[in-house]
Protein backbone atom coordinates (compact mmCIF):
# COMPACT_ATOMS: atom_id res chain seq x y z
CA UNK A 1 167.06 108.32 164.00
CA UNK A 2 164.00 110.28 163.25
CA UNK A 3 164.25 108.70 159.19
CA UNK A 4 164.25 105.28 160.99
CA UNK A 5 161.29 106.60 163.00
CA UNK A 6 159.75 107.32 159.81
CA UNK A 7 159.77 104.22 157.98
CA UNK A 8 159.57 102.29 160.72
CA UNK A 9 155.86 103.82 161.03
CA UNK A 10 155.33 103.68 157.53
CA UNK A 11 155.84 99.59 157.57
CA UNK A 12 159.48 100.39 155.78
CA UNK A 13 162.69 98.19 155.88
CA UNK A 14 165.35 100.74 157.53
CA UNK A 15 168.21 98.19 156.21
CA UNK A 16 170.12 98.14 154.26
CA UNK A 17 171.80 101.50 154.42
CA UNK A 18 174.64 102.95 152.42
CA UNK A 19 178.00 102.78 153.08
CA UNK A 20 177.95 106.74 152.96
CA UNK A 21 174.97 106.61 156.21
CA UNK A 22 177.25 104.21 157.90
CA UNK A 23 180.17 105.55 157.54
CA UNK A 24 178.32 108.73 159.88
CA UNK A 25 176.41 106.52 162.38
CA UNK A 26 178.18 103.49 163.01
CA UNK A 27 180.56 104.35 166.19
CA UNK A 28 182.21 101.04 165.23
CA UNK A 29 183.57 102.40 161.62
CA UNK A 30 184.66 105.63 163.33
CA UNK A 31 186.73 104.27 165.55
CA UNK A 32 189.18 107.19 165.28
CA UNK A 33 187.20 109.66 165.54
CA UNK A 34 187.46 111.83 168.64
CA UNK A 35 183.81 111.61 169.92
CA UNK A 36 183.93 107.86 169.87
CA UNK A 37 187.07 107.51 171.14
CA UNK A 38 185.67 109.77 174.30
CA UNK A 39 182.73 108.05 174.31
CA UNK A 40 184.67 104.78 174.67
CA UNK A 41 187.35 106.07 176.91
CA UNK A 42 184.40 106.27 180.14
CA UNK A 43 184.27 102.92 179.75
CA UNK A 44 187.98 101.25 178.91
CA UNK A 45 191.05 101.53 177.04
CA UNK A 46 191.07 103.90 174.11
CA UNK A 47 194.54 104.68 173.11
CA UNK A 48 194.30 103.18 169.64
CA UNK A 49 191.30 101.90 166.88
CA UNK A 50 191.85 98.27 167.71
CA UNK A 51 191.63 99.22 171.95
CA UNK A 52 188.78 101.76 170.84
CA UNK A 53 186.74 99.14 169.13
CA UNK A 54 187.46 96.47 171.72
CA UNK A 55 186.06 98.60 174.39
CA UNK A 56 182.83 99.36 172.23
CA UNK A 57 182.10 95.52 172.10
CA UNK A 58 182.73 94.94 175.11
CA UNK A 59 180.41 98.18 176.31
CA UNK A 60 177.72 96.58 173.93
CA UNK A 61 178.30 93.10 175.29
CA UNK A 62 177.62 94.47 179.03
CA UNK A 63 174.56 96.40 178.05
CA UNK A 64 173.09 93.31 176.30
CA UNK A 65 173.96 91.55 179.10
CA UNK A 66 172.39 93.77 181.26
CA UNK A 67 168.96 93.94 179.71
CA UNK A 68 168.92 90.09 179.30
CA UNK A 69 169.17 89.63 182.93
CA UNK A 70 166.66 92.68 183.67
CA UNK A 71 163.84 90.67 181.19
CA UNK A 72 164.82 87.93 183.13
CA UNK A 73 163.34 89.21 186.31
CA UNK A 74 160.34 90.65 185.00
């Protein structure tokens, strides 16, 4: 985050990444991971990757969701 941070201030593109950096900070390629897969279980099904990932979406989706409706109101 803070490297984002970083070029962010310095006017820098923080896309693309590598594989490698995305293979440690996406939560939706580490699907079967067990900090994900907790992280995913407070909010659905988590028994397998495809469940895992489903529940992430759908997580994402709600948040989204969520903040679209609060700008709404503002």
């Amino acid at each position: 985050m803070q490297e984002c941070e970083k070029a962010r201030a310095l006017d820098r593109p923080t896309l693309p990444s590598t594989i490698g950096r995305e293979l440690k900070i996406n939560p939706y390629l580490r699907v079967g991971t067990d900090s994900v897969r907790q992280a995913a279980g407070t909010q659905g099904v988590n028994n397998d990757d495809l469940a895992t990932f489903t529940t992430l979406r759908e997580w994402k989706n709600r948040f989204k969701n969520a903040i679209e409706t609060k700008r709404m109101q503002l």
